[in-house]
ModelCIF file with pLDDT and N, C-alpha, C, O atoms, coordinates in Angstrom:
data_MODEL
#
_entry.id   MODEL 
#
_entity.id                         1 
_entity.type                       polymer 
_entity.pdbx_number_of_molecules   1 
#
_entity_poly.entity_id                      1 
_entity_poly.type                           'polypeptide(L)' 
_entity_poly.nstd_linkage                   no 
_entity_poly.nstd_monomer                   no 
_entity_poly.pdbx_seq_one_letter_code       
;(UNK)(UNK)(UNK)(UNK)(UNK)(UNK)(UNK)(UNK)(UNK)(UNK)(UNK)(UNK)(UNK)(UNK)(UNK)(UNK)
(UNK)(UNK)(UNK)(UNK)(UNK)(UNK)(UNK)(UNK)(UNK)(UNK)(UNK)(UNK)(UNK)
;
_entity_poly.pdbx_seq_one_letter_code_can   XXXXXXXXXXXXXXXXXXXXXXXXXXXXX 
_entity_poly.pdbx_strand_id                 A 
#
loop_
_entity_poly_seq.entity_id 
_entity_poly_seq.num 
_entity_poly_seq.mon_id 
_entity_poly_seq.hetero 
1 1  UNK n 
1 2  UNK n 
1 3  UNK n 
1 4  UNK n 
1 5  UNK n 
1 6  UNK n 
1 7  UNK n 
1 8  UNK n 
1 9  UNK n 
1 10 UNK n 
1 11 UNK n 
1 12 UNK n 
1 13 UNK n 
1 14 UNK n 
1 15 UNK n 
1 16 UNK n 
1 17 UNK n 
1 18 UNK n 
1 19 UNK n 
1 20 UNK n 
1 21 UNK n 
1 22 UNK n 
1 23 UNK n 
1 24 UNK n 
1 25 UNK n 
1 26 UNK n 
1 27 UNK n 
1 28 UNK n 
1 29 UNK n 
#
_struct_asym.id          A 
_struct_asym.entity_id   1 
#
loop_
_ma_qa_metric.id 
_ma_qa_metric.mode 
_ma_qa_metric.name 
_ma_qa_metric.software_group_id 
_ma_qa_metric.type 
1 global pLDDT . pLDDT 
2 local  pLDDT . pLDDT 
#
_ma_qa_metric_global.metric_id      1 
_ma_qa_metric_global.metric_value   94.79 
_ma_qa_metric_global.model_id       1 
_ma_qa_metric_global.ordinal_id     1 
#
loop_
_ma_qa_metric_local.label_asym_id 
_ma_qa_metric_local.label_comp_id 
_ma_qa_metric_local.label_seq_id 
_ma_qa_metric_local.metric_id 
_ma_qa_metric_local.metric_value 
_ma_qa_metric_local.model_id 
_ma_qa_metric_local.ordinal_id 
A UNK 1  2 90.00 1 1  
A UNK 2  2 90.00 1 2  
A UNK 3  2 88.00 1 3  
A UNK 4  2 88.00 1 4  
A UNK 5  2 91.00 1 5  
A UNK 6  2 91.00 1 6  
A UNK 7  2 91.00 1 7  
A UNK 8  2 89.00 1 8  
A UNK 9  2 89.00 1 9  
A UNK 10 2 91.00 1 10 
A UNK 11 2 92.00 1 11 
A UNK 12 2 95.00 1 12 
A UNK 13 2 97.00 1 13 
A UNK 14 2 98.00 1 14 
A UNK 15 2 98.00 1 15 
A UNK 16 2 98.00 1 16 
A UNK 17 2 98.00 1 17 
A UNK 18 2 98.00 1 18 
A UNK 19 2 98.00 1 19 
A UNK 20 2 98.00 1 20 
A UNK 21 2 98.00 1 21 
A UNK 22 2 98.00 1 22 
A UNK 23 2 98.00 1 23 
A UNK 24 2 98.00 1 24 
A UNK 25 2 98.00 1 25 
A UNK 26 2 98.00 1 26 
A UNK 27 2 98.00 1 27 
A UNK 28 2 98.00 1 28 
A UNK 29 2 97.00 1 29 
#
loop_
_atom_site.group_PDB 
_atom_site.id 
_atom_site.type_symbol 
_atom_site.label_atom_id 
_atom_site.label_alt_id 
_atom_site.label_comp_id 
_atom_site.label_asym_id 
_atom_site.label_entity_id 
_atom_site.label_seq_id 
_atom_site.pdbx_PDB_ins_code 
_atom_site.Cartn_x 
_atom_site.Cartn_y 
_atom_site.Cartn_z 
_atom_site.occupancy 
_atom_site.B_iso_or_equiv 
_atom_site.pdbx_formal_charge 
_atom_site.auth_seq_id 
_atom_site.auth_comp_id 
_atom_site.auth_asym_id 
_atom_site.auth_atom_id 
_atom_site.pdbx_PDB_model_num 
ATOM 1   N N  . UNK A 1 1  ? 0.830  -1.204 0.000  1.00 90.00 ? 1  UNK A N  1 
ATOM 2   C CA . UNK A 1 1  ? 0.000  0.000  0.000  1.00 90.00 ? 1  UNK A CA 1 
ATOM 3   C C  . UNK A 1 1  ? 0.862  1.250  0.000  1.00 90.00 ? 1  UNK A C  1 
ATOM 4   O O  . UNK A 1 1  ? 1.745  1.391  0.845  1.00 90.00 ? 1  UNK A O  1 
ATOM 5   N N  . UNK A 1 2  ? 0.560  2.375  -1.158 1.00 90.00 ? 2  UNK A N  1 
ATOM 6   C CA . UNK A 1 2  ? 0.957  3.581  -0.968 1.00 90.00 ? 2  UNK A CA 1 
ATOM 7   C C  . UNK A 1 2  ? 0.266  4.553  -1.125 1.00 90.00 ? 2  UNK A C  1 
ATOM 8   O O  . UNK A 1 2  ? -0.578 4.675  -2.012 1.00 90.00 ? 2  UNK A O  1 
ATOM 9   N N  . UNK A 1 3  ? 0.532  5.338  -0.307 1.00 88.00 ? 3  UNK A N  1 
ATOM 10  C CA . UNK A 1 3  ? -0.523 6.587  0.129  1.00 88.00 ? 3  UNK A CA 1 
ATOM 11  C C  . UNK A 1 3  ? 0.082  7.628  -0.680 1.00 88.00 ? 3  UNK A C  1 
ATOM 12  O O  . UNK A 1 3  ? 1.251  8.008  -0.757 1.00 88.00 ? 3  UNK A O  1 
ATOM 13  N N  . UNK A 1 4  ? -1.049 8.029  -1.303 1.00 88.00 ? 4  UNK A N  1 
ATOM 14  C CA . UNK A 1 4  ? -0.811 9.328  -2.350 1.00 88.00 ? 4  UNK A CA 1 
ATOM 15  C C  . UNK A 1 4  ? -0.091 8.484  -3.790 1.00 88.00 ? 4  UNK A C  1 
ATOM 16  O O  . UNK A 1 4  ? -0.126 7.276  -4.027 1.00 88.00 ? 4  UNK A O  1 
ATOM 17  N N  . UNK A 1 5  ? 0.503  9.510  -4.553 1.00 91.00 ? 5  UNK A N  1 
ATOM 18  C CA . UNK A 1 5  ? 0.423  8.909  -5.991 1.00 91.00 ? 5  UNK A CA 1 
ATOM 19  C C  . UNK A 1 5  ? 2.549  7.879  -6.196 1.00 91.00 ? 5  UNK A C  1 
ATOM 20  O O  . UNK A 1 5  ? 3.086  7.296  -7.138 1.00 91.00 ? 5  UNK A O  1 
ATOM 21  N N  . UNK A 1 6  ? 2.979  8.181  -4.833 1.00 91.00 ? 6  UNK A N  1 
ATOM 22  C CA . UNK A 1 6  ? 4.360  7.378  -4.771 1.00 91.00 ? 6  UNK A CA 1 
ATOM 23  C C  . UNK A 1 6  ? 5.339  8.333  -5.070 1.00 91.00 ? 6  UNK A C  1 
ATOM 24  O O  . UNK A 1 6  ? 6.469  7.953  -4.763 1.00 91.00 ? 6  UNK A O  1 
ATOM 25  N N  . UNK A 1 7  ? 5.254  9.844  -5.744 1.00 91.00 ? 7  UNK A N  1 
ATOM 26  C CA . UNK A 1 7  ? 6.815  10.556 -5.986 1.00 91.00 ? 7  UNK A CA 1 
ATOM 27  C C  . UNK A 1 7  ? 6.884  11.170 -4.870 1.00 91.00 ? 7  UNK A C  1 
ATOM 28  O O  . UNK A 1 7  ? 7.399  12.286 -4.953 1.00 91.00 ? 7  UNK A O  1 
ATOM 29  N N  . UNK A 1 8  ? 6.386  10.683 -3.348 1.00 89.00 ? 8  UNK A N  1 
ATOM 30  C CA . UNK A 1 8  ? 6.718  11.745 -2.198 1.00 89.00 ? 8  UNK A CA 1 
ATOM 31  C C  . UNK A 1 8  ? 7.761  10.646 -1.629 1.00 89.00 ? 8  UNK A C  1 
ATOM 32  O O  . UNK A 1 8  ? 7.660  9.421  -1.694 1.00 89.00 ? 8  UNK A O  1 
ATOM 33  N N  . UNK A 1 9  ? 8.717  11.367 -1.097 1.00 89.00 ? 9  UNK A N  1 
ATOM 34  C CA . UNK A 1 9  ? 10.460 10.658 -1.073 1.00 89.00 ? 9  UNK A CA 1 
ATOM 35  C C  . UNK A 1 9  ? 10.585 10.809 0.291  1.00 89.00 ? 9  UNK A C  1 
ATOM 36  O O  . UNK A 1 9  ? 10.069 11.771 0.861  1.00 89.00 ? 9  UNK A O  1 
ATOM 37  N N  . UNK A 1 10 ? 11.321 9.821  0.976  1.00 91.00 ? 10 UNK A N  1 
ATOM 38  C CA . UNK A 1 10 ? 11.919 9.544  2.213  1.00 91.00 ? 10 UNK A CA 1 
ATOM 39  C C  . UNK A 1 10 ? 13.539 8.978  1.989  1.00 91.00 ? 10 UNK A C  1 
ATOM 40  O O  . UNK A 1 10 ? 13.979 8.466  0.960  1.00 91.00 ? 10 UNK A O  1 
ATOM 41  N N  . UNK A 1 11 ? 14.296 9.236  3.296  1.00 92.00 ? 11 UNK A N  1 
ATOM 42  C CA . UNK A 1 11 ? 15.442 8.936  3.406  1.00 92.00 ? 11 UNK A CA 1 
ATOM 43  C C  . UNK A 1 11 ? 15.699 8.342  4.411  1.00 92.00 ? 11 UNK A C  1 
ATOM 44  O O  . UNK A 1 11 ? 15.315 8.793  5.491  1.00 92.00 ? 11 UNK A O  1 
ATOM 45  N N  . UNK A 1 12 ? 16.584 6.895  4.313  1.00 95.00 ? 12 UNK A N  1 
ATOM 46  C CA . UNK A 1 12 ? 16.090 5.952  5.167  1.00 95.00 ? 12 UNK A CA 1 
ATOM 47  C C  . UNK A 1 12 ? 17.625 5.508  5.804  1.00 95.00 ? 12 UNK A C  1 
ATOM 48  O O  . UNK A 1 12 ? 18.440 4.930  5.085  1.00 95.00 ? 12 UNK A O  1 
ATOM 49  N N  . UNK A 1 13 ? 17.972 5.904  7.478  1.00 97.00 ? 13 UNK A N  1 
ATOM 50  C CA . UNK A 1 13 ? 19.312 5.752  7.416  1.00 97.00 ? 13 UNK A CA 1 
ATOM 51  C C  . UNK A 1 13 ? 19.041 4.071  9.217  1.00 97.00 ? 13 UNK A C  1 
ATOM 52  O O  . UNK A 1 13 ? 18.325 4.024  10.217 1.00 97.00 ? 13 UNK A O  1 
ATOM 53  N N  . UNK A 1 14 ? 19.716 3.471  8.824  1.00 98.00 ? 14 UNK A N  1 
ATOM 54  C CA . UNK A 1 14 ? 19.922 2.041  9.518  1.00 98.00 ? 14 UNK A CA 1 
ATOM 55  C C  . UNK A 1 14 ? 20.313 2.183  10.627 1.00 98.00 ? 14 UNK A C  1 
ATOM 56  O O  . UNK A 1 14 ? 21.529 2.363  10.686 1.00 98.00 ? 14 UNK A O  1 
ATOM 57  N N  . UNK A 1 15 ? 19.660 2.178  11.800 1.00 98.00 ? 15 UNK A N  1 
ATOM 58  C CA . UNK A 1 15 ? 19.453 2.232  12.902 1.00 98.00 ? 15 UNK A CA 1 
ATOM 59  C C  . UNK A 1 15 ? 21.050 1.666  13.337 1.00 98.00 ? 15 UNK A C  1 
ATOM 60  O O  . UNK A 1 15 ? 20.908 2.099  14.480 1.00 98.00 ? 15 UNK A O  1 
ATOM 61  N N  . UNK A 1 16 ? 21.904 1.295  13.361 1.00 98.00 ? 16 UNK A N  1 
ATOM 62  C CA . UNK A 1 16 ? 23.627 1.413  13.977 1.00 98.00 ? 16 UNK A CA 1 
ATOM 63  C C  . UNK A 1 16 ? 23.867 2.850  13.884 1.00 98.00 ? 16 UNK A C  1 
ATOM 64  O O  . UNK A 1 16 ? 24.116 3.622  14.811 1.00 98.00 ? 16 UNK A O  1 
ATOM 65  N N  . UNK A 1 17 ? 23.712 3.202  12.145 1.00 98.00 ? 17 UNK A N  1 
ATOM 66  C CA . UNK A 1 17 ? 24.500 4.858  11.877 1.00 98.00 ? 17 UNK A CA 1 
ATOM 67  C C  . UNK A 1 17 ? 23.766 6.021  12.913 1.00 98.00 ? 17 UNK A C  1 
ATOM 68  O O  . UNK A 1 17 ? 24.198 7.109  13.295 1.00 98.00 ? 17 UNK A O  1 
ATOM 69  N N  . UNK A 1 18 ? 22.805 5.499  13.124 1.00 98.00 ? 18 UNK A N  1 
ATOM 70  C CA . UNK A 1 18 ? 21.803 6.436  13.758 1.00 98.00 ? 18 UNK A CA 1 
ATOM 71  C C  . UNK A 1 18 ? 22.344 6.773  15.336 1.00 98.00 ? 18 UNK A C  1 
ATOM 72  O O  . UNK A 1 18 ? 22.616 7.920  15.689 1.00 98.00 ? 18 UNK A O  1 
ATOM 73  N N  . UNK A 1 19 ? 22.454 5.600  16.217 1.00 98.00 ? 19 UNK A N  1 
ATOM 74  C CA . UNK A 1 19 ? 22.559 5.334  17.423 1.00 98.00 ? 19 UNK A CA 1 
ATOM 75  C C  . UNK A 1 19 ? 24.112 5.775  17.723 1.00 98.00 ? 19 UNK A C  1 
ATOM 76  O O  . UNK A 1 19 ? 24.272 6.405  18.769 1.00 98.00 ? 19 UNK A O  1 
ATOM 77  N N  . UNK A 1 20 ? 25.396 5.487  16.835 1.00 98.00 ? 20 UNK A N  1 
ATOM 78  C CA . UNK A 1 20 ? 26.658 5.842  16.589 1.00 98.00 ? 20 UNK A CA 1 
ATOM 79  C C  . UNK A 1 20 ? 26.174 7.582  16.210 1.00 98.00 ? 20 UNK A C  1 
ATOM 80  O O  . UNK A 1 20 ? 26.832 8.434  16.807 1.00 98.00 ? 20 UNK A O  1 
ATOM 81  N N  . UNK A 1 21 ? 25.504 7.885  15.632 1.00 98.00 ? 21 UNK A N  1 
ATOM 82  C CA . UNK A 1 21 ? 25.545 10.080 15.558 1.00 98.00 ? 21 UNK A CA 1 
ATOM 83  C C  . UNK A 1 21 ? 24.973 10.103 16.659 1.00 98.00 ? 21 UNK A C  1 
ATOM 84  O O  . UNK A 1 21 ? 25.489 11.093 17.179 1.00 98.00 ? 21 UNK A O  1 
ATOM 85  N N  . UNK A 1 22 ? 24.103 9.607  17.538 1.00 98.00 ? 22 UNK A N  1 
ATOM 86  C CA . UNK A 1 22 ? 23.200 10.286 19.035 1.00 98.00 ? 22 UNK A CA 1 
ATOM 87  C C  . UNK A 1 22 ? 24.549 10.247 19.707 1.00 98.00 ? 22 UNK A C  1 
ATOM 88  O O  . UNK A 1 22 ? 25.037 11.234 20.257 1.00 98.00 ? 22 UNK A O  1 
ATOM 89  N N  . UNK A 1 23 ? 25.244 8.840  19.628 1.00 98.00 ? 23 UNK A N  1 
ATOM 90  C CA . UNK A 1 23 ? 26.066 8.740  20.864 1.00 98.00 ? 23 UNK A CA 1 
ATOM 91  C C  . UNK A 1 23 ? 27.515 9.744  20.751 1.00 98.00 ? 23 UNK A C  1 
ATOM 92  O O  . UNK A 1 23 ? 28.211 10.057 21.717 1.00 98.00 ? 23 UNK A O  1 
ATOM 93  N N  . UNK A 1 24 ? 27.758 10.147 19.310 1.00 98.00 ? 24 UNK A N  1 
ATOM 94  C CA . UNK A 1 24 ? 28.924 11.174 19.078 1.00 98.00 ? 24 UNK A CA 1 
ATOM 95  C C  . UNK A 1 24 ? 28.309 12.752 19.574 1.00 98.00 ? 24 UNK A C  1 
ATOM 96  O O  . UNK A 1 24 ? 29.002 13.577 20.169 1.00 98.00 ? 24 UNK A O  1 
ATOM 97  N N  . UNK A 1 25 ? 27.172 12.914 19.270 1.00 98.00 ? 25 UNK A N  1 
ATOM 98  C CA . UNK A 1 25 ? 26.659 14.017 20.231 1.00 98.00 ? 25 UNK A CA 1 
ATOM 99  C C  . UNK A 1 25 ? 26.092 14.227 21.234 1.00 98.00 ? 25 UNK A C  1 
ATOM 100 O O  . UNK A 1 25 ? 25.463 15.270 21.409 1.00 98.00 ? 25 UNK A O  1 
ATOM 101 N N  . UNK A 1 26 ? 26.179 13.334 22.077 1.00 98.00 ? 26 UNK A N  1 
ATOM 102 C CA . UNK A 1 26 ? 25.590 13.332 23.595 1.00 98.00 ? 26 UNK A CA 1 
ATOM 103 C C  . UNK A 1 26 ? 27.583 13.613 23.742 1.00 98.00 ? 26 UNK A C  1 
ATOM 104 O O  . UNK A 1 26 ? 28.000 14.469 24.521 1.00 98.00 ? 26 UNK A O  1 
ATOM 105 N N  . UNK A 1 27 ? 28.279 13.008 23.133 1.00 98.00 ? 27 UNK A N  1 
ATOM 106 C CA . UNK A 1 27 ? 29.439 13.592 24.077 1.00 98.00 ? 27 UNK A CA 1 
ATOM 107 C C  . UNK A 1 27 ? 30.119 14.351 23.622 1.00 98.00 ? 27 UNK A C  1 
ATOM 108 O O  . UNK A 1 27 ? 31.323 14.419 23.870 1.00 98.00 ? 27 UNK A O  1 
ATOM 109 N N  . UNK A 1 28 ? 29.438 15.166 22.778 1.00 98.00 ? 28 UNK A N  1 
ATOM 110 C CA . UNK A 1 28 ? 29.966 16.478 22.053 1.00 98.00 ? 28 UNK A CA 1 
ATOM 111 C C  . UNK A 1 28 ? 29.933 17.390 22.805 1.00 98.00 ? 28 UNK A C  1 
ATOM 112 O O  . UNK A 1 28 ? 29.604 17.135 23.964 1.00 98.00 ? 28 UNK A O  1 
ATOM 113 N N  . UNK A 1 29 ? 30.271 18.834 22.424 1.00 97.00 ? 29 UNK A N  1 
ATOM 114 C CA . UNK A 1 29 ? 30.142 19.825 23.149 1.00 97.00 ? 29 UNK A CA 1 
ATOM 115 C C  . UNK A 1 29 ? 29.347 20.991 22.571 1.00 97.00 ? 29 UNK A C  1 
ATOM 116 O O  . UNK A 1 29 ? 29.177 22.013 23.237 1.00 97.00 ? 29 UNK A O  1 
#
């Protein structure tokens, strides 16, 4: 199932890369 006519776009990044950028900026400054 897709809602609306399909040229509306998402960017889809894999939950490691994700959790590795939170954890580089929780100990950022």
């Amino acid at each position: 199932t897709i809602f609306g006519d399909g040229t509306q776009t998402r960017s889809f990044c894999y939950v490691d890369d994700l959790v590795e950028g939170i954890y580089r900026l929780l100990l950022s400054d």
